[in-house]
C-alpha atoms as a PDB file:
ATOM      1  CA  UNK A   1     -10.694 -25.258   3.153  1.00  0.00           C
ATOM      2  CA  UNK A   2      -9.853 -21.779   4.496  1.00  0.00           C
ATOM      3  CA  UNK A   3      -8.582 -19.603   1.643  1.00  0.00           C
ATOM      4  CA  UNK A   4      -4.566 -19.758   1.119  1.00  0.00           C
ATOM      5  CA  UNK A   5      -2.671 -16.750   2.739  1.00  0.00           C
ATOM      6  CA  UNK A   6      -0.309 -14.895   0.460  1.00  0.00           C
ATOM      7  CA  UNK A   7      -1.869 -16.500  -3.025  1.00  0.00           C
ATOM      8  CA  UNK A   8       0.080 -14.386  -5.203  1.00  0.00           C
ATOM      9  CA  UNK A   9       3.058 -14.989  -3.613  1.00  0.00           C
ATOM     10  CA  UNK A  10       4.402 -11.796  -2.462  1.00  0.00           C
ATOM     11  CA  UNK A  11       7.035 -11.356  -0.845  1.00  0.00           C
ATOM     12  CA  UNK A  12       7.893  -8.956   2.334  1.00  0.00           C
ATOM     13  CA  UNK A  13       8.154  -5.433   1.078  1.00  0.00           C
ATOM     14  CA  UNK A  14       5.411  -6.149  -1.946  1.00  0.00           C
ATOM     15  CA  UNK A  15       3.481  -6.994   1.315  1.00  0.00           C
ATOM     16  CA  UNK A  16       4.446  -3.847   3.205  1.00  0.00           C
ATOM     17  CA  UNK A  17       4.380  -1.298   0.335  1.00  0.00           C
ATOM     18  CA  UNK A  18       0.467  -3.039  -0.443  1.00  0.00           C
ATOM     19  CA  UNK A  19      -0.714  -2.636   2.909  1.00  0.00           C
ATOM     20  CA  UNK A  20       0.253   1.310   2.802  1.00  0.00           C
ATOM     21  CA  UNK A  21      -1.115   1.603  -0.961  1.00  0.00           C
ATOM     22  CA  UNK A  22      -4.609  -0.117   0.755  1.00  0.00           C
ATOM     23  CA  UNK A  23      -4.388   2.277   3.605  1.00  0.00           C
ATOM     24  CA  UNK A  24      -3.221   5.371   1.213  1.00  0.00           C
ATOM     25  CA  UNK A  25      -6.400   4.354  -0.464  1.00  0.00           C
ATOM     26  CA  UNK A  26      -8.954   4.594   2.609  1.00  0.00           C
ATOM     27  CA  UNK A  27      -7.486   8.436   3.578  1.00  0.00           C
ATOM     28  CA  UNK A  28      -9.192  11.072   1.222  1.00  0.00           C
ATOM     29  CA  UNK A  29      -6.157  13.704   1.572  1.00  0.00           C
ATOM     30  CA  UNK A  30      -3.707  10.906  -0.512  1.00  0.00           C
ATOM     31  CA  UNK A  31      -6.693   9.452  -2.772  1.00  0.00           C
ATOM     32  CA  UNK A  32      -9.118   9.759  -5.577  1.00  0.00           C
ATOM     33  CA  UNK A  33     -11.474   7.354  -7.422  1.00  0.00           C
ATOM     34  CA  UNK A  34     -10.966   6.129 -11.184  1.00  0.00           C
ATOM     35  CA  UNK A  35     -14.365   5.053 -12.293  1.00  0.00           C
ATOM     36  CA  UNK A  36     -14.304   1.481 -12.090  1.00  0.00           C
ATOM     37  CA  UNK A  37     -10.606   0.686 -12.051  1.00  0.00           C
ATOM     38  CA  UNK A  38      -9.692   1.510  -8.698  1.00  0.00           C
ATOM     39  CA  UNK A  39      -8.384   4.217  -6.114  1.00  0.00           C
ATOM     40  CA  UNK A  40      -5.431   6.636  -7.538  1.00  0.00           C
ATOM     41  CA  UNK A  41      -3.205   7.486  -4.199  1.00  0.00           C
ATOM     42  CA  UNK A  42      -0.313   9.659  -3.767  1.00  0.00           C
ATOM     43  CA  UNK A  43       2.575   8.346  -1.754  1.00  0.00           C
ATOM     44  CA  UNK A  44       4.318  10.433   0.767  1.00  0.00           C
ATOM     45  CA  UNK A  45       7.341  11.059   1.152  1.00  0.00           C
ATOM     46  CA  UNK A  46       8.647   9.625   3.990  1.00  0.00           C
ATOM     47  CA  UNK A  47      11.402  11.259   5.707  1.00  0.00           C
ATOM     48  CA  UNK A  48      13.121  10.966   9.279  1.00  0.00           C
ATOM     49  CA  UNK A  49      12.099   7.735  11.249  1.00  0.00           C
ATOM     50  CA  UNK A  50       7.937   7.750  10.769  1.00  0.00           C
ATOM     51  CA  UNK A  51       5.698   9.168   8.922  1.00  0.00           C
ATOM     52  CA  UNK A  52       1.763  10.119   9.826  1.00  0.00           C
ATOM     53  CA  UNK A  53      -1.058   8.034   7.316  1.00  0.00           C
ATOM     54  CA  UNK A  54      -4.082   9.358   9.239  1.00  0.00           C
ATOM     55  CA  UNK A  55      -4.141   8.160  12.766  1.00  0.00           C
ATOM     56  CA  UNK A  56      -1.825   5.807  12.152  1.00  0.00           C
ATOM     57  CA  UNK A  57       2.143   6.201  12.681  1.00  0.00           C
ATOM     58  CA  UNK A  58       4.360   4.165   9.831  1.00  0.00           C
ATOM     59  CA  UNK A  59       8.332   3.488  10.462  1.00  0.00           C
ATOM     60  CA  UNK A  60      10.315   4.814   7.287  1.00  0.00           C
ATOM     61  CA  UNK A  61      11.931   1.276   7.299  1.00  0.00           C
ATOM     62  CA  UNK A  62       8.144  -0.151   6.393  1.00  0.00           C
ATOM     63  CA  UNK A  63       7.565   2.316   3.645  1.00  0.00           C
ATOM     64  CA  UNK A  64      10.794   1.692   1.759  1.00  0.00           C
ATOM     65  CA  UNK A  65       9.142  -0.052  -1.118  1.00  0.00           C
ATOM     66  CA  UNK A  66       7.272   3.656  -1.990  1.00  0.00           C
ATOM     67  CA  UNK A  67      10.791   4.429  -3.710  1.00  0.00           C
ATOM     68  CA  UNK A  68      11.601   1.330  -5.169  1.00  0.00           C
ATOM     69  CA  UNK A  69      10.530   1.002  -8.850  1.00  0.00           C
ATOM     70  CA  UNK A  70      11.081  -3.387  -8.859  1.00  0.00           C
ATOM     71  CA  UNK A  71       7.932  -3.242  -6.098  1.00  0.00           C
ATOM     72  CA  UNK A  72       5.710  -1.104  -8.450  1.00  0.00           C
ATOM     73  CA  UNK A  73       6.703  -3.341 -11.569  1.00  0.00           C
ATOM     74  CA  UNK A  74       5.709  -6.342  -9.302  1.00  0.00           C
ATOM     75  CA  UNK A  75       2.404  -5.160  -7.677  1.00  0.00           C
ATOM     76  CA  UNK A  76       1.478  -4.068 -11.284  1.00  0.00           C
ATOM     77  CA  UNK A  77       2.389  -7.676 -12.892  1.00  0.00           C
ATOM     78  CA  UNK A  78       0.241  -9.092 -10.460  1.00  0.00           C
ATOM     79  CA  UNK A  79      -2.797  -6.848 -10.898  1.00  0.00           C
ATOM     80  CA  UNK A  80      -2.847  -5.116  -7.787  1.00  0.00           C
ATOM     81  CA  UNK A  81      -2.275  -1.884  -9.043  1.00  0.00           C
ATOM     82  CA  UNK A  82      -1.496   0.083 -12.228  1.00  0.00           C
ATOM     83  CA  UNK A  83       1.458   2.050 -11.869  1.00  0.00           C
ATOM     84  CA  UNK A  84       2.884   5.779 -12.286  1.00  0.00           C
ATOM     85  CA  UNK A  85       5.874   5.326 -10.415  1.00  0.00           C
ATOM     86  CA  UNK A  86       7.312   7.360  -8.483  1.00  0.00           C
ATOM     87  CA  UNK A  87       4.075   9.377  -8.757  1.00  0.00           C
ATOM     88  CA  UNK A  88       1.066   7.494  -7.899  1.00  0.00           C
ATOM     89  CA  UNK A  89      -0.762   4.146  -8.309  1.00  0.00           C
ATOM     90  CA  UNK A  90      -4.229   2.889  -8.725  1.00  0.00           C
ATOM     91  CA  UNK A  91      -4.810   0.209  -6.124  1.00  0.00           C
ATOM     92  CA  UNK A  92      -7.219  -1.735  -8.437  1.00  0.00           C
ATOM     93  CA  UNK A  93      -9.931  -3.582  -6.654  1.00  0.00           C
ATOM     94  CA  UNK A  94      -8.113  -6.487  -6.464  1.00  0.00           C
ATOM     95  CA  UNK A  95      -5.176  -5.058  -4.814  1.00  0.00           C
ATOM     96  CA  UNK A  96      -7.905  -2.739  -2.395  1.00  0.00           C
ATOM     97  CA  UNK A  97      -9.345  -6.474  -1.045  1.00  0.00           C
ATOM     98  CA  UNK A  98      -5.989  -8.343  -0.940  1.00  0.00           C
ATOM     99  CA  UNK A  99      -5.535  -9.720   2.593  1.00  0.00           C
ATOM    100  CA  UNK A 100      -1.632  -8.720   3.106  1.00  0.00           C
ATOM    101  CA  UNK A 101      -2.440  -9.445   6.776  1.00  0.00           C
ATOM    102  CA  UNK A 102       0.370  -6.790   8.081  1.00  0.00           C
ATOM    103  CA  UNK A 103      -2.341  -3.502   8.588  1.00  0.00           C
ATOM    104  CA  UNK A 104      -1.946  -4.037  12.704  1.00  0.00           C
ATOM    105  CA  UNK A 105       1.699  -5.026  12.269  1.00  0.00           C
ATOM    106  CA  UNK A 106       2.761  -1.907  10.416  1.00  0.00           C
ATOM    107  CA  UNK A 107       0.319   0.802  11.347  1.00  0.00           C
ATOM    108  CA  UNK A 108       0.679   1.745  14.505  1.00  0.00           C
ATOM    109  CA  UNK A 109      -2.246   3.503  16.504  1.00  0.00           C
ATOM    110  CA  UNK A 110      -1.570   5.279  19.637  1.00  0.00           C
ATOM    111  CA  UNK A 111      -4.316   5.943  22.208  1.00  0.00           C
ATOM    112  CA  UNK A 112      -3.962   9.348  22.565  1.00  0.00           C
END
C-alpha cells in the first residue's frame, strides 16, 4: 500500500506555509543548520503581490500563514518545526521530508 498523503492531517495553509518553510530551508541566504535538530530559516516578509525564494516566484496570498501565529502553534504540535514566531523556525527533519505535495503548485519557475 502506497503511503497515505497528508498523514498528519494538515490542512491548506499548514500545507502552504510548510512547503515555503521546506523551500526557505534549501536557500542558504534564509537558512542555517542546528546540529541535529533541523534547519533554522528566516521568513520574508512578503509584501506587494509576490515575493522572490530563489528562482522561484511565491504569490503573497500563498505565504499568508508566515504571519499567522495558529499555523506556527500547529506545525510545532505536530513536530514539523520548533517555533520562534514571528522570527524564525527550525524545520526539523521531519517537517524537511514531509511530502506537502504543493512545491510545483506554489513555486512558480519562469524560464527566463
Amino acid at each position: 500500500m502506497p503511503p497515505r498523503k497528508n498523514p498528519l492531517g494538515l490542512n491548506a495553509l499548514q500545507l502552504k506555509t510548510l512547503t515555503l518553510l521546506q523551500e526557505l530551508a534549501r536557500l542558504s541566504g534564509y537558512s542555517g543548520t542546528v546540529e541535529g535538530e533541523g534547519i533554522v530559516v528566516r521568513p520574508p516578509d512578503p509584501h506587494g503581490d509576490h515575493f522572490h525564494l530563489g528562482d522561484a516566484v511565491v504569490a503573497t496570498r500563498d505565504a499568508s500563514g508566515f504571519r499567522n501565529p495558529a499555523v506556527w502553534v500547529a506545525l510545532e504540535r505536530k513536530g514539523l518545526i520548533r517555533s520562534t514566531y514571528p522570527h524564525e523556525a527550525v524545520v526539523t527533519p521531519l517537517g524537511l521530508d514531509y511530502e506537502t505535495g504543493l512545491r510545483e503548485t506554489i513555486l512558480h519557475k519562469g524560464s527566463h
